[in-house]
C-alpha atoms as a PDB file:
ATOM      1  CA  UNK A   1       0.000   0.000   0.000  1.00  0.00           C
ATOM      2  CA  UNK A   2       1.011   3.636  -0.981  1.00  0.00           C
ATOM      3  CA  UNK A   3       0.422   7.103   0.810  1.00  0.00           C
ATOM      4  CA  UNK A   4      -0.940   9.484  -1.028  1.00  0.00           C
ATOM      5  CA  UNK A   5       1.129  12.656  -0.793  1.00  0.00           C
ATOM      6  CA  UNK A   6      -1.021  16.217  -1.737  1.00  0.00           C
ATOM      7  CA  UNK A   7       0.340  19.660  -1.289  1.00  0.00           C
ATOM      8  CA  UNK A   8      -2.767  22.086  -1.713  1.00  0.00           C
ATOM      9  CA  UNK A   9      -2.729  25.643  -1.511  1.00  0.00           C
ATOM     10  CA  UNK A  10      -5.319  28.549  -1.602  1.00  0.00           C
ATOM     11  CA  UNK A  11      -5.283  29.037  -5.375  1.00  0.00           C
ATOM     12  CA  UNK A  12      -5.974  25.187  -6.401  1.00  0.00           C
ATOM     13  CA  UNK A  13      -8.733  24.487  -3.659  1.00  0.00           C
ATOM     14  CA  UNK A  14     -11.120  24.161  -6.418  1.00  0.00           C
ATOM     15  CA  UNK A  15      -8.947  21.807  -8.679  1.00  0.00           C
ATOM     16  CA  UNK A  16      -8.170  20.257  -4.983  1.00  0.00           C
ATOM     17  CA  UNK A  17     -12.439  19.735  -4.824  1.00  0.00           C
ATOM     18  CA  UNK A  18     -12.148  17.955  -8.082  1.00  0.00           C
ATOM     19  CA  UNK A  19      -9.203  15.419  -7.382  1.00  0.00           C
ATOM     20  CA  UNK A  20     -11.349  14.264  -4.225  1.00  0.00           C
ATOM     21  CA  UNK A  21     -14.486  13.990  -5.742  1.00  0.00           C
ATOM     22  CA  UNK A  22     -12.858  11.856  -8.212  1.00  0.00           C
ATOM     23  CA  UNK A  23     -11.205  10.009  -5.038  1.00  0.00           C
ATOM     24  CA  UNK A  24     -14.285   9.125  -3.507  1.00  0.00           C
ATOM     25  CA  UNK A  25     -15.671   7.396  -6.695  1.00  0.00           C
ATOM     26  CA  UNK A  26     -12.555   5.781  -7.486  1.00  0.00           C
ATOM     27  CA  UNK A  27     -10.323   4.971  -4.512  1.00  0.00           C
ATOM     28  CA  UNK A  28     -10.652   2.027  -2.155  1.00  0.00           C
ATOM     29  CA  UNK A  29     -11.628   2.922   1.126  1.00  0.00           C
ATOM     30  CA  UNK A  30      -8.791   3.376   4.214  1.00  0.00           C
ATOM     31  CA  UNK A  31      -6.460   4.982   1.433  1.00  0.00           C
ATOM     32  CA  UNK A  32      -4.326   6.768   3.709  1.00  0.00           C
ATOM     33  CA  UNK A  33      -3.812   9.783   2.181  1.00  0.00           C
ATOM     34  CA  UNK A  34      -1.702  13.256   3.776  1.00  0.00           C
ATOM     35  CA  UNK A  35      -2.415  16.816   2.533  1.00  0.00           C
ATOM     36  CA  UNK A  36       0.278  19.444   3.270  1.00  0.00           C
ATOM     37  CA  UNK A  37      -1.260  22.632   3.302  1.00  0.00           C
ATOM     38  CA  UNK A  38       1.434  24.722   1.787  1.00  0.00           C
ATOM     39  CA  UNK A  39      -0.288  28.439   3.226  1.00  0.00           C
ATOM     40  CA  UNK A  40       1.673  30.686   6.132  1.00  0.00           C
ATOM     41  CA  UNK A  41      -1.952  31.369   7.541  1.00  0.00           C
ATOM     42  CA  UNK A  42      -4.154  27.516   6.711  1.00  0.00           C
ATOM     43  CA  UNK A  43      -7.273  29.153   7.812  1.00  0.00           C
ATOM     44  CA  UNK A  44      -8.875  30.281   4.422  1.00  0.00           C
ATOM     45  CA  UNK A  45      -7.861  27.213   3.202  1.00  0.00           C
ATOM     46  CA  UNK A  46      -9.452  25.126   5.685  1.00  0.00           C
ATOM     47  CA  UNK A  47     -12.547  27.249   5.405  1.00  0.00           C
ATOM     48  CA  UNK A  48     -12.515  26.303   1.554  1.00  0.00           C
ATOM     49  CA  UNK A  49     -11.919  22.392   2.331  1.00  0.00           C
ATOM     50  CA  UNK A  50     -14.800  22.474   4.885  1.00  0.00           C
ATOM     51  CA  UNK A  51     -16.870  22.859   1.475  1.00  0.00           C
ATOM     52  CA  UNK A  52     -15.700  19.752   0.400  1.00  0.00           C
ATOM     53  CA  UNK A  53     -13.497  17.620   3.171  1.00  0.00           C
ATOM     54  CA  UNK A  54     -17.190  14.992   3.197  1.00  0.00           C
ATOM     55  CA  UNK A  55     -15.481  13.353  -0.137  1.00  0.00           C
ATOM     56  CA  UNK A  56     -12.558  12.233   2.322  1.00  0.00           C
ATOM     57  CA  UNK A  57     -14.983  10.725   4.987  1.00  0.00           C
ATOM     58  CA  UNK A  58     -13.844   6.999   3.710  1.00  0.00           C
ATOM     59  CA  UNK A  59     -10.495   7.932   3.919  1.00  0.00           C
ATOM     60  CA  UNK A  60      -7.453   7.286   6.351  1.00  0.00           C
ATOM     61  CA  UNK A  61      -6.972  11.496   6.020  1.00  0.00           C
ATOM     62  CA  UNK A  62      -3.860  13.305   7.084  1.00  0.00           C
ATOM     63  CA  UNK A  63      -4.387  16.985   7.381  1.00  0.00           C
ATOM     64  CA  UNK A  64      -0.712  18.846   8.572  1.00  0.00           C
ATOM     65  CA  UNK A  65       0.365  22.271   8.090  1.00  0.00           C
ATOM     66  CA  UNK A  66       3.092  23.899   6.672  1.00  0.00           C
ATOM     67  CA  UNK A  67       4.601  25.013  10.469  1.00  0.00           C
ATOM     68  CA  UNK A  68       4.870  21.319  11.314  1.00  0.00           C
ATOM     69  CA  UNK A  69       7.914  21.281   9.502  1.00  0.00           C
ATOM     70  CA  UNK A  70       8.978  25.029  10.811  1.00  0.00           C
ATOM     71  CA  UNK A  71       8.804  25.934   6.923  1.00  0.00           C
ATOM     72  CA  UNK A  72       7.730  29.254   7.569  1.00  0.00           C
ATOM     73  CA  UNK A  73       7.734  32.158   4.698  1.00  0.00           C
ATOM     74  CA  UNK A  74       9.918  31.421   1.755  1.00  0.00           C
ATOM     75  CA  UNK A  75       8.835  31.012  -1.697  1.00  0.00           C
ATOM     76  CA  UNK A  76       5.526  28.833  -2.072  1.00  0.00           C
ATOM     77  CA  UNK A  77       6.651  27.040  -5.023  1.00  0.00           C
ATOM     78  CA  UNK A  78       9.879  25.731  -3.906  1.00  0.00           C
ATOM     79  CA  UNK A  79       8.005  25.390  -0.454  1.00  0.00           C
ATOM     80  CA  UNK A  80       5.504  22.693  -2.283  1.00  0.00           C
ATOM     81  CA  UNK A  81       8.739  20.594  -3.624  1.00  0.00           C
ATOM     82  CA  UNK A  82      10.342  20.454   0.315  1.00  0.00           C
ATOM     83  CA  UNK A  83       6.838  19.263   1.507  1.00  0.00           C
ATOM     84  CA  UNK A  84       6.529  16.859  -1.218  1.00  0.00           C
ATOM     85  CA  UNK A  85       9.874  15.051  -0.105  1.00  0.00           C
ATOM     86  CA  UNK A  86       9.436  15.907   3.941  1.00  0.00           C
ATOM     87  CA  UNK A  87       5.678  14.056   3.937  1.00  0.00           C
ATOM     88  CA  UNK A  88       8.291  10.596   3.745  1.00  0.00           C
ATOM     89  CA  UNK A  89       8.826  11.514   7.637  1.00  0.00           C
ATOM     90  CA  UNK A  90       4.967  10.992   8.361  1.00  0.00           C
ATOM     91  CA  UNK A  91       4.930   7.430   6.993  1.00  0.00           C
ATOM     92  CA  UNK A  92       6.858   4.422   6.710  1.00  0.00           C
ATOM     93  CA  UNK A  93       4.814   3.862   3.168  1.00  0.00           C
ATOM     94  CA  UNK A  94       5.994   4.471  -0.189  1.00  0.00           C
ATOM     95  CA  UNK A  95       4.499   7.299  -1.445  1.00  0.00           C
ATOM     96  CA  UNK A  96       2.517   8.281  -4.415  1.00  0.00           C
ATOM     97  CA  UNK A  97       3.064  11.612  -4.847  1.00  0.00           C
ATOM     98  CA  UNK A  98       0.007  13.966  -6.679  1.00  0.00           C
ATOM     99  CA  UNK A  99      -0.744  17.884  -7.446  1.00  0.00           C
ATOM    100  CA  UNK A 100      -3.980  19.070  -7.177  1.00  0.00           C
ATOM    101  CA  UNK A 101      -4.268  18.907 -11.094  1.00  0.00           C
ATOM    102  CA  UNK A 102      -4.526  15.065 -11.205  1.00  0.00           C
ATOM    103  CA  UNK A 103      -7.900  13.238 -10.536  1.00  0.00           C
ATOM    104  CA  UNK A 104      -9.209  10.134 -11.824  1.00  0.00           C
ATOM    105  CA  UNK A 105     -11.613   8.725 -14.220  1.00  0.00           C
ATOM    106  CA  UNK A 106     -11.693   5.096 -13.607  1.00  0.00           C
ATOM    107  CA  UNK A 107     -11.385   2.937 -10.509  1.00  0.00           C
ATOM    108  CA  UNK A 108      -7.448   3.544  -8.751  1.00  0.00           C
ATOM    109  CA  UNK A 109      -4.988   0.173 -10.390  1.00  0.00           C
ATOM    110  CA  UNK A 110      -2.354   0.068  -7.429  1.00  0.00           C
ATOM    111  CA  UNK A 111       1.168  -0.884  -9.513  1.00  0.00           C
ATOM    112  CA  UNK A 112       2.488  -3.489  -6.769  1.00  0.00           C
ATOM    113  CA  UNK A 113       5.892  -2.809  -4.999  1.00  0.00           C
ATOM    114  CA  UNK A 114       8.400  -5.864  -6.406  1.00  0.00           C
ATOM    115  CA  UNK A 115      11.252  -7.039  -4.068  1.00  0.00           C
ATOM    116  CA  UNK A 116      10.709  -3.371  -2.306  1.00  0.00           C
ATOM    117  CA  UNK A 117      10.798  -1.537  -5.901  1.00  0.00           C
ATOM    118  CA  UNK A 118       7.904   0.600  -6.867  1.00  0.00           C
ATOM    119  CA  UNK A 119       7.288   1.605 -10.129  1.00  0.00           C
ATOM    120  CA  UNK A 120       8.964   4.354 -12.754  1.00  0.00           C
ATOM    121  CA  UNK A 121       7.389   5.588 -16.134  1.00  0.00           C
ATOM    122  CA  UNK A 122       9.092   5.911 -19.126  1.00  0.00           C
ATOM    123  CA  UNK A 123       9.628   9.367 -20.066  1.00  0.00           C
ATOM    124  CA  UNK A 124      11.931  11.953 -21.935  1.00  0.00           C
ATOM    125  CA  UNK A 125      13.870  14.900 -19.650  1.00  0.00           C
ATOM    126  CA  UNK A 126      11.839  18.032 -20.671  1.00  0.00           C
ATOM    127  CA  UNK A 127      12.896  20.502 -17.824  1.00  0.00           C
ATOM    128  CA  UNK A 128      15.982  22.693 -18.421  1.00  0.00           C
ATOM    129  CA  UNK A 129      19.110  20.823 -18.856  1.00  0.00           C
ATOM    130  CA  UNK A 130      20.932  23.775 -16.265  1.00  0.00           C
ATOM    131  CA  UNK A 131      18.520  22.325 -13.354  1.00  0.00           C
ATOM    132  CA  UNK A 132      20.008  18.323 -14.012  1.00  0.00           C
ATOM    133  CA  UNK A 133      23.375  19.679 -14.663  1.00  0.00           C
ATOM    134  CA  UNK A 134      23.618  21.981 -11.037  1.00  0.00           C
ATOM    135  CA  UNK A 135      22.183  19.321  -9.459  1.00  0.00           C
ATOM    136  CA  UNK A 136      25.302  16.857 -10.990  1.00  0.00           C
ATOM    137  CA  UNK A 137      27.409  19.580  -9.973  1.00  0.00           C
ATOM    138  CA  UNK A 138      25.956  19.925  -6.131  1.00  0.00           C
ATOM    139  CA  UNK A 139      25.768  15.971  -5.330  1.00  0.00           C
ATOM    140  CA  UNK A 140      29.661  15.264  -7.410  1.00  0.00           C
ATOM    141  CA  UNK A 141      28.560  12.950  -9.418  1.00  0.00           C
ATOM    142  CA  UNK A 142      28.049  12.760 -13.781  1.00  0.00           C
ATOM    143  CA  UNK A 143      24.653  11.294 -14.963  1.00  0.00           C
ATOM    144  CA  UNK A 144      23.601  11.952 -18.529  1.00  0.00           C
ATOM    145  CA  UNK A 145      20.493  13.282 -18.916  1.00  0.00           C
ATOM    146  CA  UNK A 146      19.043  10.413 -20.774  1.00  0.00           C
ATOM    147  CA  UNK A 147      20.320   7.987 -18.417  1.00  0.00           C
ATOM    148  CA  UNK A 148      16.792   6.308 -17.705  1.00  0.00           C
ATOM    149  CA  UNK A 149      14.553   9.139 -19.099  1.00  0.00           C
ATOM    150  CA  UNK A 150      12.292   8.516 -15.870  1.00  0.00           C
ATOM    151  CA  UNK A 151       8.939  10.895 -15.856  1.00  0.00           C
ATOM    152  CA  UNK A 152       8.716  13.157 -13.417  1.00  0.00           C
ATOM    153  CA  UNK A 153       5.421  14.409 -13.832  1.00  0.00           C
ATOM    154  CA  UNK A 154       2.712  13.591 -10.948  1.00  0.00           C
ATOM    155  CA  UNK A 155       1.353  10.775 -10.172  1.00  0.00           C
ATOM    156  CA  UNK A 156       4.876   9.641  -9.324  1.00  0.00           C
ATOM    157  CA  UNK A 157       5.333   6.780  -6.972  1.00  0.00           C
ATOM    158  CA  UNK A 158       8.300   7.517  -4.558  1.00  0.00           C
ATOM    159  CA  UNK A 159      10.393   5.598  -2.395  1.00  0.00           C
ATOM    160  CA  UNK A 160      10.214   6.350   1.143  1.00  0.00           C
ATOM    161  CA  UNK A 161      13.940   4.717   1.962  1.00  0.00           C
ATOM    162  CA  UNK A 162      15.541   7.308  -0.675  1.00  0.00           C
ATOM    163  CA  UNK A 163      13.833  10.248   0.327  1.00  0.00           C
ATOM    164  CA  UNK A 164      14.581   9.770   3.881  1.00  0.00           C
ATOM    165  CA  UNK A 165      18.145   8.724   3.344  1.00  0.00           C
ATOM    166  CA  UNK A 166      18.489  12.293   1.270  1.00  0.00           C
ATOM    167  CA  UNK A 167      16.717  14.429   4.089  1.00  0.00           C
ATOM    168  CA  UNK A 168      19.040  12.770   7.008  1.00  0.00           C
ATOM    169  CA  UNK A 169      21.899  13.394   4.680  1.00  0.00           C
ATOM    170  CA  UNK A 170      21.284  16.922   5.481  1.00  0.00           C
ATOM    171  CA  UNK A 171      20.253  16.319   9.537  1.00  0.00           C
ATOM    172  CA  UNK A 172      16.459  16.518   8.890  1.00  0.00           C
ATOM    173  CA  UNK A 173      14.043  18.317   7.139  1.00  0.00           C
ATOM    174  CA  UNK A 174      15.391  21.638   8.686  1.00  0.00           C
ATOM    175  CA  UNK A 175      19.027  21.600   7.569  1.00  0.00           C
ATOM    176  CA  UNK A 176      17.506  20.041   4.259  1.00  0.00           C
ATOM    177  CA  UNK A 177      15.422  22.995   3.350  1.00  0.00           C
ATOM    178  CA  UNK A 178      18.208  25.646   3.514  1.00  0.00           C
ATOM    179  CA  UNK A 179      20.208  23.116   1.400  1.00  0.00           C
ATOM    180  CA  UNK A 180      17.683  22.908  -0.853  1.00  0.00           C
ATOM    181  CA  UNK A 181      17.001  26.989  -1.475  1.00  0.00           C
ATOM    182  CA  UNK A 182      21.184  27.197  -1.778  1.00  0.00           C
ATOM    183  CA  UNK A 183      21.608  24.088  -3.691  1.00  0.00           C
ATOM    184  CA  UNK A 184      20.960  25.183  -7.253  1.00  0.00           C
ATOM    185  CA  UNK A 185      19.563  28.413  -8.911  1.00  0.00           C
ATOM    186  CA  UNK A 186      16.623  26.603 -10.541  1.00  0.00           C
ATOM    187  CA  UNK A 187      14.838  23.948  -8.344  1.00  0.00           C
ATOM    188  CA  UNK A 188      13.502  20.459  -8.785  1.00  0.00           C
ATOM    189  CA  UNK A 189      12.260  18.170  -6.065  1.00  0.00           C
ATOM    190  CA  UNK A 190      11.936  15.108  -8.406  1.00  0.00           C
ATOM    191  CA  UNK A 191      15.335  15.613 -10.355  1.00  0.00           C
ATOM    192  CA  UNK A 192      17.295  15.959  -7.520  1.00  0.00           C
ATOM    193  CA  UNK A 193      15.370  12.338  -6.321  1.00  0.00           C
ATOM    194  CA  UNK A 194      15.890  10.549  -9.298  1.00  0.00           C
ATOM    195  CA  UNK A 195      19.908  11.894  -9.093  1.00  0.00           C
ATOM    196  CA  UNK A 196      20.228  10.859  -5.678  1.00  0.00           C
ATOM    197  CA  UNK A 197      18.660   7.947  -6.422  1.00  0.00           C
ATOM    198  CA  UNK A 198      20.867   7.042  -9.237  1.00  0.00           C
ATOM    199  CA  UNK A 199      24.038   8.687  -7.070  1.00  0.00           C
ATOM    200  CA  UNK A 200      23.019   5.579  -4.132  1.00  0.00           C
ATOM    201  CA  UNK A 201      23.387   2.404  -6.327  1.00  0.00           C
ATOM    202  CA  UNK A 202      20.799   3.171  -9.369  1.00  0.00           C
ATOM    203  CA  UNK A 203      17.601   3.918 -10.306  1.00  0.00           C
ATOM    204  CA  UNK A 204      16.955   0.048 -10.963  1.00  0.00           C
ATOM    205  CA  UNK A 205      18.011  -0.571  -7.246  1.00  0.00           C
ATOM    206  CA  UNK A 206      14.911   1.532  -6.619  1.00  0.00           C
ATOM    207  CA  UNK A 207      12.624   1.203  -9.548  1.00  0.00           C
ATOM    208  CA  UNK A 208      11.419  -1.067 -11.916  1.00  0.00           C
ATOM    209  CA  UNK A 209       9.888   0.218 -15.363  1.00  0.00           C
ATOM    210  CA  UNK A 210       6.041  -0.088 -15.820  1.00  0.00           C
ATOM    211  CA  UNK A 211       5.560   1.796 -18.873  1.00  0.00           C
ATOM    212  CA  UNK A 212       4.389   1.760 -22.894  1.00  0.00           C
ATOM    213  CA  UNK A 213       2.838   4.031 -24.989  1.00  0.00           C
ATOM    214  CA  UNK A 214      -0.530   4.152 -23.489  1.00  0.00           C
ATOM    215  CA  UNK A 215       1.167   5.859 -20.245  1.00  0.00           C
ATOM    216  CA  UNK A 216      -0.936   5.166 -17.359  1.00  0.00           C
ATOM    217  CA  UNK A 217      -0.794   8.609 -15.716  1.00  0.00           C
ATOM    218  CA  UNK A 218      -1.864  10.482 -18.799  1.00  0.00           C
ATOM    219  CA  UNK A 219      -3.142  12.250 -20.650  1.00  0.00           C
ATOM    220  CA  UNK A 220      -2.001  15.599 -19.325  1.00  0.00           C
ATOM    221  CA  UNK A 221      -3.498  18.964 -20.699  1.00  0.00           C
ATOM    222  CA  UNK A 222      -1.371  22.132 -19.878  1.00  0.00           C
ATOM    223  CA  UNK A 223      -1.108  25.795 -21.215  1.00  0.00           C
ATOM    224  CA  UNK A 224      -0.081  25.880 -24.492  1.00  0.00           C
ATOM    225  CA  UNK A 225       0.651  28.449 -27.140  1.00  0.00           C
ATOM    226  CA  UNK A 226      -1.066  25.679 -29.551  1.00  0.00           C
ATOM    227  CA  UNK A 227      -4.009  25.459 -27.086  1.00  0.00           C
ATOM    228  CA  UNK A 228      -6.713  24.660 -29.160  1.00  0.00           C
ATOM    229  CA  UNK A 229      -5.089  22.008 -30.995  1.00  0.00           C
ATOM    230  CA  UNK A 230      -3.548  20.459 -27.642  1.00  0.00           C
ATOM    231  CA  UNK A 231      -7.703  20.652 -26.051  1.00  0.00           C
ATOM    232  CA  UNK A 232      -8.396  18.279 -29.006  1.00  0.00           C
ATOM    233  CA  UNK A 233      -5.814  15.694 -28.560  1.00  0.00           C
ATOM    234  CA  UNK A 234      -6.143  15.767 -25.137  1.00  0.00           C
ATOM    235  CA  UNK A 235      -9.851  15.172 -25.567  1.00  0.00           C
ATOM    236  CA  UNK A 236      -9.608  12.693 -28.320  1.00  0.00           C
ATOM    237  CA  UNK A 237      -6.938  10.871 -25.887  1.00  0.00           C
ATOM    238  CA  UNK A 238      -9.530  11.002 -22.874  1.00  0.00           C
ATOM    239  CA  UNK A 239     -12.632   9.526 -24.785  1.00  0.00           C
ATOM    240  CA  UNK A 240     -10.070   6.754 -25.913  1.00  0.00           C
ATOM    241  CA  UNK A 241      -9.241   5.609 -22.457  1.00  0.00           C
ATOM    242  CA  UNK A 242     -12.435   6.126 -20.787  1.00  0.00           C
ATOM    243  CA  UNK A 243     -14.259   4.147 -23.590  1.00  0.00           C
ATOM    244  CA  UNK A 244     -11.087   1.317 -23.423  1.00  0.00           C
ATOM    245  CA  UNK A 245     -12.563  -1.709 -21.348  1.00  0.00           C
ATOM    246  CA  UNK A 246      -9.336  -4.044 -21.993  1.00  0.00           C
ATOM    247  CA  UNK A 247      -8.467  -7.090 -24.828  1.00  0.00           C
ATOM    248  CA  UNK A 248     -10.821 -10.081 -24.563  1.00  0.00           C
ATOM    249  CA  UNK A 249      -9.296 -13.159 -23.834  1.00  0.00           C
ATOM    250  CA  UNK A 250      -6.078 -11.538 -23.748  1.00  0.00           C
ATOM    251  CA  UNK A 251      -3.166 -13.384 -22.649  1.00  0.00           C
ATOM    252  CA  UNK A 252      -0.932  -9.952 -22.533  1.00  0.00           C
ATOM    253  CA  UNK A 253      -3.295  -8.436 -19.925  1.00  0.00           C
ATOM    254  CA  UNK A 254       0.163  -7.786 -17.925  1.00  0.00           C
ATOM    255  CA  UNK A 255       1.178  -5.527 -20.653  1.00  0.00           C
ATOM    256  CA  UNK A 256      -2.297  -4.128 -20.857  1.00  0.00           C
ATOM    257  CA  UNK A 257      -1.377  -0.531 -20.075  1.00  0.00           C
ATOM    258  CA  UNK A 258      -4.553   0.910 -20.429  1.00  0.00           C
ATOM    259  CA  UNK A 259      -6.613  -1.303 -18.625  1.00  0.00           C
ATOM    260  CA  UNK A 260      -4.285   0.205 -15.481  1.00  0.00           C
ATOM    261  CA  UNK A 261      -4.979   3.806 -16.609  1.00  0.00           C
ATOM    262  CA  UNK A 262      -7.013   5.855 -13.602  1.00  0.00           C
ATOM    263  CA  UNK A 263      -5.698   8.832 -13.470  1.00  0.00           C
ATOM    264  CA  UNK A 264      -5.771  12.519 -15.972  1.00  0.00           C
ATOM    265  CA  UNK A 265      -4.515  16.188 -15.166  1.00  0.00           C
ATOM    266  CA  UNK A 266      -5.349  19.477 -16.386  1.00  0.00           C
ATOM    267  CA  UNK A 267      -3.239  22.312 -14.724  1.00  0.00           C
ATOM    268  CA  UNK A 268      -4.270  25.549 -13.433  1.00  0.00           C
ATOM    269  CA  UNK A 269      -3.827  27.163 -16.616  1.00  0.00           C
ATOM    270  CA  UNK A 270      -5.367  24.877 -18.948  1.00  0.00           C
ATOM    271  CA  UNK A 271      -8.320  25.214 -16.937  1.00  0.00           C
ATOM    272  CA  UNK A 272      -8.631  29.051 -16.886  1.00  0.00           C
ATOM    273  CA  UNK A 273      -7.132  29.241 -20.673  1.00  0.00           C
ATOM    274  CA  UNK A 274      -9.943  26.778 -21.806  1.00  0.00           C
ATOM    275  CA  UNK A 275     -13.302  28.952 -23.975  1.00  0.00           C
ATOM    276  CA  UNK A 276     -16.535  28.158 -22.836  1.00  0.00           C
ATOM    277  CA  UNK A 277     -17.128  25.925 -25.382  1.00  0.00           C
ATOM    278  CA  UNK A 278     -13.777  24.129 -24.643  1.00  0.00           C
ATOM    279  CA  UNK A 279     -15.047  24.148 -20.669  1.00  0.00           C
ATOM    280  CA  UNK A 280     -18.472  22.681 -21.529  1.00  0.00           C
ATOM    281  CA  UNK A 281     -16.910  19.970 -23.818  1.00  0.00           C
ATOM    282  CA  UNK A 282     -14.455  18.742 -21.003  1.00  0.00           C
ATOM    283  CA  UNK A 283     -17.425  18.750 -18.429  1.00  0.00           C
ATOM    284  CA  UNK A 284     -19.703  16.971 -20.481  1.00  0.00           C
ATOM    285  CA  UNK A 285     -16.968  14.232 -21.036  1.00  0.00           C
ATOM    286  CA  UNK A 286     -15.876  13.933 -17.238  1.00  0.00           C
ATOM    287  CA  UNK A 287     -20.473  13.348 -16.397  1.00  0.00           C
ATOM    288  CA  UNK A 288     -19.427   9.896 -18.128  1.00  0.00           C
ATOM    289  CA  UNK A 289     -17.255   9.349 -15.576  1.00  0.00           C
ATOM    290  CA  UNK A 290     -19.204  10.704 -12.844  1.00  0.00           C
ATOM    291  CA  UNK A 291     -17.385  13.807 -12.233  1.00  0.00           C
ATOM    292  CA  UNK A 292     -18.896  17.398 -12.410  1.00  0.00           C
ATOM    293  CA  UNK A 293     -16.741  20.680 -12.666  1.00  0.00           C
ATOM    294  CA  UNK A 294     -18.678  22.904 -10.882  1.00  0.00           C
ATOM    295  CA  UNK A 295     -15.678  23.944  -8.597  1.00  0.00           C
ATOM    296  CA  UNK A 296     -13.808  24.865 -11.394  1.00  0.00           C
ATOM    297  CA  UNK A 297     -16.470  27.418 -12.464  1.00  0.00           C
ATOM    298  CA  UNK A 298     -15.759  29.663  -9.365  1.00  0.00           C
ATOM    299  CA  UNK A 299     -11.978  29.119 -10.652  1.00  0.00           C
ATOM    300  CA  UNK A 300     -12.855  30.336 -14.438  1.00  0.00           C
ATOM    301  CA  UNK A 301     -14.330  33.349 -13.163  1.00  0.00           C
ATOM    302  CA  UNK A 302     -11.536  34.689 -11.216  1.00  0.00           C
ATOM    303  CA  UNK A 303      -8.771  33.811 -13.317  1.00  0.00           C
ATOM    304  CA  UNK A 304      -6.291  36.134 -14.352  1.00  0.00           C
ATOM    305  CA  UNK A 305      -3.612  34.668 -17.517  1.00  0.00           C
ATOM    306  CA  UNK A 306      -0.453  35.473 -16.253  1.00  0.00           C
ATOM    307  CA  UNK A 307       2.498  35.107 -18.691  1.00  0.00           C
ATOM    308  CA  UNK A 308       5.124  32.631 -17.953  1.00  0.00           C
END
C-alpha cells in the first residue's frame, strides 16, 4: 500500500475539490492519504476544504500544516517541492506523490511494490538541462540526462527509503530545506530524487519500469501556445481511455497498459485558458465518468492569464 502525498494551496482548492471527488468514486476505502497545506496562515484554506473535506470521509486522512515542519515564509513554489519530499517523515509507506491537477476517471490500479521496488514511467527529460546539470554539480557525481529518461510528472510513486536517506543526509528536514534553497539556482524536487537515487546504487536498485505508450498517468493537458489544438488531442486521448474496457481473452493483460490507466490532469492554466465551449466539452466528457466541474467554475471566473 502507498500514501498518497497532496500539497494544496489557496489558489488550487477548487482543482483540490475535483481530485477528491474523483477520489471518492474511485479509490478504495482506508487509502491513507496526507495533505500538506502549503499556506503561512491555513485558515482560508481550511474554510474552503470544509466545502468539500465529506469526499474524504472513507479515507485514512492526514491533514498537517506547513509550520509542522517550521517551513515558515519562503517562496511557495519551492516550499511545495520540500513538503513533497518531507511528507516521507509521516509514513513508513511508499508514497505516491500527486498535485492538485490530477484526478481520476476510472477505478485507482495500485502498480504493486516488487522485491521493495515501486514503479517508474518511461519518459523523456523536458525541464531545463541547467537544473540536471547543477544538481550533478551539487551531489559530485556525472549522470547523462538520458540515463533512464524517468517521468517526473505527478502521479509519481516515490520511495520512502531514498527520500529519507536524502533528508538525514542533510540532519532533517530543517538543515535540508536551507540546502535545498542554496543548492541550485533553478529547483527540482523530483530531479534531484531521481539523481540521488541514481548517485546511491541506481535507479533500478529503486525502480522497476512499468511503462508503454498508453502511459498510465496520462493524458495531461497544460497551457499551451497551440491550445486549441492540444484541447483536441487531449480530448480525443480522454474519450479513448475512458471508452477502453481491456483485450478479450487476452493473454498480454500484464502488458495491458490501459486497462491500469485511472488517473488525468489538467493544470491551473489549462483550466482558466480553456473557452466556454472548450469548458463545456471537457465537463460533459468527465459526467461519463461521474465527475462534475462545478468547482472549477468559481476558478474560471476569477482567473487572471499570467504570462510565464
Amino acid at each position: 500500500m502507498y500514501t498518497f502525498v497532496v500539497i494544496g494551496c489557496e489558489r488550487d482548492l477548487d482543482m483540490l475539490e475535483l481530485q477528491a471527488q474523483s477520489m471518492s468514486l474511485y479509490l478504495p476505502k482506508g487509502q491513507e492519504i496526507i495533505l500538506i497545506i502549503n499556506e503561512d496562515d491555513p485558515q482560508k484554506f481550511l474554510q474552503g476544504f470544509s466545502k468539500f473535506g465529506h469526499y474524504y470521509d472513507n479515507f485514512n486522512l492526514m491533514i498537517v500544516k506547513k509550520d509542522h515542519f517550521n517551513l515558515v515564509g519562503g517562496q511557495p513554489y519551492v516550499n511545495q517541492q520540500i513538503l513533497k519530499l518531507a511528507a516521507a517523515k509521516l509514513t513508513d509507506n511508499h508514497l505516491l506523490v500527486l498535485d492538485c491537477q490530477n484526478f481520476m476517471c476510472k477505478p485507482y490500479a495500485e502498480l504493486p511494490v516488487f522485491d521493495d521496488k515501486v514503479p517508474y514511467r518511461h519518459g523523456p527529460y523536458v525541464m531545463d538541462e541547467n537544473i540536471w546539470l547543477q544538481y550533478c554539480k551539487k551531489l559530485n557525481h556525472n549522470v547523462p540526462v538520458n540515463a533512464h529518461n524517468m517521468c517526473i510528472s505527478t502521479p509519481l510513486y516515490m520511495h520512502n527509503k531514498v527520500i529519507k536517506n536524502l533528508i538525514n543526509t542533510y540532519d532533517g528536514v530543517n538543515n535540508f530545506t536551507l540546502w535545498f534553497y542554496g543548492a541550485t539556482q533553478s529547483k527540482s524536487e523530483f530531479v534531484l530524487y531521481q539523481q540521488w537515487c541514481e548517485k546511491n546504487r541506481g535507479i533500478q536498485h529503486y525502480h522497476y519500469l512499468e511503462s508503454d505508450f498508453y502511459d498510465w498517468a496520462g493524458p495531461y493537458l497544460r497551457d499551451d501556445p497551440n491550445f486549441n489544438e492540444v484541447f483536441d488531442q487531449y480530448l480525443t486521448d480522454l474519450q479513448e481511455r475512458i471508452e477502453y474496457n481491456g483485450i478479450p481473452d487476452s493473454d498480454l493483460v500484464i502488458r495491458d497498459y490501459k486497462r491500469k490507466w485511472c488517473w488525468t490532469s489538467v493544470n491551473h492554466r489549462a483550466w482558466g485558458d480553456m473557452s466556454d465551449e472548450q469548458f463545456e466539452r471537457l465537463t460533459n466528457k468527465l459526467k461519463e465518468v461521474k465527475l462534475n466541474t462545478n468547482s472549477l467554475i468559481n476558478y474560471r471566473n476569477n482567473y487572471v492569464h499570467i504570462p510565464i
